[in-house]
C-alpha atoms as a PDB file:
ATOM      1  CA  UNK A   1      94.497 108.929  85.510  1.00  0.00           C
ATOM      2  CA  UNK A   2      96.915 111.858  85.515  1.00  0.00           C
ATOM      3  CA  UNK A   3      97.674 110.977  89.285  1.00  0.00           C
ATOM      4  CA  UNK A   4      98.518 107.335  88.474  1.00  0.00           C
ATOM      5  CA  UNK A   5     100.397 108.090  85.737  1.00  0.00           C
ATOM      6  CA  UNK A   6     102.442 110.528  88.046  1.00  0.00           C
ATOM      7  CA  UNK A   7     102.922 107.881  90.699  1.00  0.00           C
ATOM      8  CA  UNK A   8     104.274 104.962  88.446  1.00  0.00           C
ATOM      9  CA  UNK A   9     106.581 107.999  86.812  1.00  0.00           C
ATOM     10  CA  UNK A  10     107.935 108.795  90.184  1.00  0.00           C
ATOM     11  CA  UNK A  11     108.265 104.923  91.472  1.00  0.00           C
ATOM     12  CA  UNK A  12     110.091 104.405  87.739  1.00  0.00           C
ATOM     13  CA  UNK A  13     112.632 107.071  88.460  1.00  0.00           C
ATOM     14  CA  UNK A  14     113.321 106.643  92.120  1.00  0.00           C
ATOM     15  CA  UNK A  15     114.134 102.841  90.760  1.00  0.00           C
ATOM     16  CA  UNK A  16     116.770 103.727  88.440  1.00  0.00           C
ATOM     17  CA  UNK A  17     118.833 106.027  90.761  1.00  0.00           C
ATOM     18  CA  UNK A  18     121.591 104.088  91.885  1.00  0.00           C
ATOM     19  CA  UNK A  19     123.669 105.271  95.107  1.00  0.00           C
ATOM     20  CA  UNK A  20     126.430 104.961  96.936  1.00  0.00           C
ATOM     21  CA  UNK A  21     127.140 101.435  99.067  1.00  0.00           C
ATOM     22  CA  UNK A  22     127.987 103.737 102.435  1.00  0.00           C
ATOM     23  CA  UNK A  23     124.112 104.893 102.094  1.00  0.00           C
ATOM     24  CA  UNK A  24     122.694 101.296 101.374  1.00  0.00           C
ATOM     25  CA  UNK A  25     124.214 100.091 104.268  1.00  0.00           C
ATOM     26  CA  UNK A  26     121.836 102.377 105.889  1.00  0.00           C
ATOM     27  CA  UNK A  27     118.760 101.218 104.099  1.00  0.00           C
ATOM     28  CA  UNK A  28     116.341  98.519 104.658  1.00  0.00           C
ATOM     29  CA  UNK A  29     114.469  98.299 101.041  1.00  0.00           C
ATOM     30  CA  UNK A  30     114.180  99.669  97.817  1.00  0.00           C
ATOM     31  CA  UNK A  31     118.159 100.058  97.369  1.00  0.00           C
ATOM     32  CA  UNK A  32     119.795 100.442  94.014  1.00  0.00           C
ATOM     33  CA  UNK A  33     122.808 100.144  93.632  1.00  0.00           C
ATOM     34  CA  UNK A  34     125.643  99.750  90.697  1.00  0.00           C
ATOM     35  CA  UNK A  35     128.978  98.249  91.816  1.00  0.00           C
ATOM     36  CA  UNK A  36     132.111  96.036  90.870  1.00  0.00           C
ATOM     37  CA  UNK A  37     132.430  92.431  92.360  1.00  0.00           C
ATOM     38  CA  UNK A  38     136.023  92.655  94.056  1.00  0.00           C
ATOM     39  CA  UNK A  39     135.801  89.474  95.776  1.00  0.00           C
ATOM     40  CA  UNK A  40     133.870  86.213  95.958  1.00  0.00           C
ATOM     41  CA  UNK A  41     133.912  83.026  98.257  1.00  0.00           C
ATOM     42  CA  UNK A  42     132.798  79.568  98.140  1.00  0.00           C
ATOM     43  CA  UNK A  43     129.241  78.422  97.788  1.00  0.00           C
ATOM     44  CA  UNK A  44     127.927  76.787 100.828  1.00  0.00           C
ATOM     45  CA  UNK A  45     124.672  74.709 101.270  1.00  0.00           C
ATOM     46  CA  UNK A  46     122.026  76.035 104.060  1.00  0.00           C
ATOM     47  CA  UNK A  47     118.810  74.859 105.308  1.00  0.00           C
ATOM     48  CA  UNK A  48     115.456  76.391 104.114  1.00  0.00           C
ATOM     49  CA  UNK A  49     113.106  77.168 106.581  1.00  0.00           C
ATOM     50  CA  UNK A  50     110.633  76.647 104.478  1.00  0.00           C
ATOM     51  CA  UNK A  51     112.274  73.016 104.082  1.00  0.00           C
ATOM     52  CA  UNK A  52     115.060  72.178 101.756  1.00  0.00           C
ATOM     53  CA  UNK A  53     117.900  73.456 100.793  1.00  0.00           C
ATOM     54  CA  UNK A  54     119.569  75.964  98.718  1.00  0.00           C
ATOM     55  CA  UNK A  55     123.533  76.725  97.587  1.00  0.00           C
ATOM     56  CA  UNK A  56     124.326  80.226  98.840  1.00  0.00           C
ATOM     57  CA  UNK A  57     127.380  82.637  98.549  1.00  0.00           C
ATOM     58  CA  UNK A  58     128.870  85.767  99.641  1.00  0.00           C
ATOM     59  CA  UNK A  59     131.010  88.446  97.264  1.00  0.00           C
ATOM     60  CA  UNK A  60     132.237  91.779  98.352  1.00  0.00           C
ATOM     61  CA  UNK A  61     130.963  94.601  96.034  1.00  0.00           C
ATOM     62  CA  UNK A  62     132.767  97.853  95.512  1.00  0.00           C
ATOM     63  CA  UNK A  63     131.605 101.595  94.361  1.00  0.00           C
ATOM     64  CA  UNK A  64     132.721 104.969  94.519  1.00  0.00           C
ATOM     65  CA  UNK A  65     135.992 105.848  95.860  1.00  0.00           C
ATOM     66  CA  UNK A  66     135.616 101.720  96.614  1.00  0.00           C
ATOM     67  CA  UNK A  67     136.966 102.445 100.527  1.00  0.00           C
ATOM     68  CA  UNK A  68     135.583 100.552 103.551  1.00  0.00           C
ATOM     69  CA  UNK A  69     132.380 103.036 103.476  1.00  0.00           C
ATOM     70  CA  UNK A  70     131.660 101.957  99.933  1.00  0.00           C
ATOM     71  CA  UNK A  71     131.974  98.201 100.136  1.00  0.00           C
ATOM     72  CA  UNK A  72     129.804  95.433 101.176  1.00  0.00           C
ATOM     73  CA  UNK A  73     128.564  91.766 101.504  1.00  0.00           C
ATOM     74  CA  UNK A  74     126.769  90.675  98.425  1.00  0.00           C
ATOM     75  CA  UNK A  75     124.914  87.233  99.131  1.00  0.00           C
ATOM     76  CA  UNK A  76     124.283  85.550  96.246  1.00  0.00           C
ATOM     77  CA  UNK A  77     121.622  82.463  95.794  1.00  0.00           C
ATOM     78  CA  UNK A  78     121.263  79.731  93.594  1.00  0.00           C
ATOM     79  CA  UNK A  79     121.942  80.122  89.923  1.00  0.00           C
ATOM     80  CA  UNK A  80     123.214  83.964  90.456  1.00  0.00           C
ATOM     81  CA  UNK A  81     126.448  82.294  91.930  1.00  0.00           C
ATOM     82  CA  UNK A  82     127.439  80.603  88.935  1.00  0.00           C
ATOM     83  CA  UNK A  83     126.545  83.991  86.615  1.00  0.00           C
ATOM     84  CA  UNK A  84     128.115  86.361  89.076  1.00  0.00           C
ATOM     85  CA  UNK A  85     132.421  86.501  88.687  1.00  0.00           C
ATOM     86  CA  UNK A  86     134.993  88.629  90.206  1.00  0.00           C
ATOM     87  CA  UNK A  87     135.570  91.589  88.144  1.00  0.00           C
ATOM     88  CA  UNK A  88     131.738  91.980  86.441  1.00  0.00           C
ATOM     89  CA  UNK A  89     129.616  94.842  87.360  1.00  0.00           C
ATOM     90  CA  UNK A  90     125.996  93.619  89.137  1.00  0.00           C
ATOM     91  CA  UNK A  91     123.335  96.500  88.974  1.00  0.00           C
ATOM     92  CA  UNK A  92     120.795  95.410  91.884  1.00  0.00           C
ATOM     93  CA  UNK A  93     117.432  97.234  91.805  1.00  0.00           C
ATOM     94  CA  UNK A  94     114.876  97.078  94.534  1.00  0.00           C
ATOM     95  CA  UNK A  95     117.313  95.567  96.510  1.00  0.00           C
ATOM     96  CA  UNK A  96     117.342  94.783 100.288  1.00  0.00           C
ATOM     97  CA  UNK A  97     120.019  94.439 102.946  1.00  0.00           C
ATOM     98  CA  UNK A  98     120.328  92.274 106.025  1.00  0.00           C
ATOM     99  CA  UNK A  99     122.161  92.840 109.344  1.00  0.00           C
ATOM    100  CA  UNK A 100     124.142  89.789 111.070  1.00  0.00           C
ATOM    101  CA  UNK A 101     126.573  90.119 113.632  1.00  0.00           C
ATOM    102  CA  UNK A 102     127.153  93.954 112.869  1.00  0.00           C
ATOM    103  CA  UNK A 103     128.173  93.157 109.274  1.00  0.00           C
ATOM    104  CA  UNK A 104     124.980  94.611 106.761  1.00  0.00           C
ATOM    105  CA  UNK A 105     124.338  92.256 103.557  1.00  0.00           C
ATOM    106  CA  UNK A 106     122.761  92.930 100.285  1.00  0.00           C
ATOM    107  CA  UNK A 107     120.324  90.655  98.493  1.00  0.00           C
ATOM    108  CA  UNK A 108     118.116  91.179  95.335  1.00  0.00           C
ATOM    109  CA  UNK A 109     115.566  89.497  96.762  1.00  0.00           C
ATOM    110  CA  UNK A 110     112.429  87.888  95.557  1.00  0.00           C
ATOM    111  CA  UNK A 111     110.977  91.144  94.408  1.00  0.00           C
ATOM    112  CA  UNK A 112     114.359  92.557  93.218  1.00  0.00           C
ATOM    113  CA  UNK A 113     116.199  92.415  89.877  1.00  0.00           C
ATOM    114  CA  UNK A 114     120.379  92.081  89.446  1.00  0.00           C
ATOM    115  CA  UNK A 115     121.825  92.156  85.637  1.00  0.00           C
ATOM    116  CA  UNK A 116     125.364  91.548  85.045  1.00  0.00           C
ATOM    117  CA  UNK A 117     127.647  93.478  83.083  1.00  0.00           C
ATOM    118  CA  UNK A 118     124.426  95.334  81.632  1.00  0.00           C
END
């Protein structure tokens, strides 16, 4: 039991360590980060492959020293468009990012979490 306990302790902690945007741009999974929205664009309407559709949009998210490095593409779905504004601070946990045409995007994901101005 002590081992399991460990584990979830470990998993619990390694979730609530947030880091910098340069080093989730070089993650796949699991990322956590804490940032400012600097930017937002329109919501657009894209095909499902699953069938359907679904509104989607992308902000720009800042931390750190909030350079280049430490900015990226936050892609927001459905009802976290309307919730997310310019200005608020998103925590994302278990987060994962997305490369297309060399720029890297961050979703929360269907396993992931994002509160707003926590």
């Amino acid at each position: 039991m002590d081992k399991a306990f460990n584990r979830v302790n470990k998993t619990q902690k390694y979730m609530s360590e947030f880091i910098p945007i340069s080093d989730a741009k070089k993650m796949r999974s699991g990322v956590n980060v804490e940032a400012i929205v600097k930017s937002k664009g329109d919501a657009r309407t894209v095909n499902l492959k699953s069938g359907g559709t679904v509104d989607v949009c992308d902000a720009i998210i800042v931390n750190g020293d909030e350079t280049e490095d430490n900015q990226m593409k936050l892609t927001l779905w459905g009802d976290d468009i309307k919730a997310v504004n310019v200005g608020d601070k998103v925590v994302i946990t278990n987060g994962y990012t997305n490369e297309f045409k060399g720029e890297v995007s961050l979703t929360k994901g269907k396993y992931g979490k994002m509160e707003i101005n926590p």
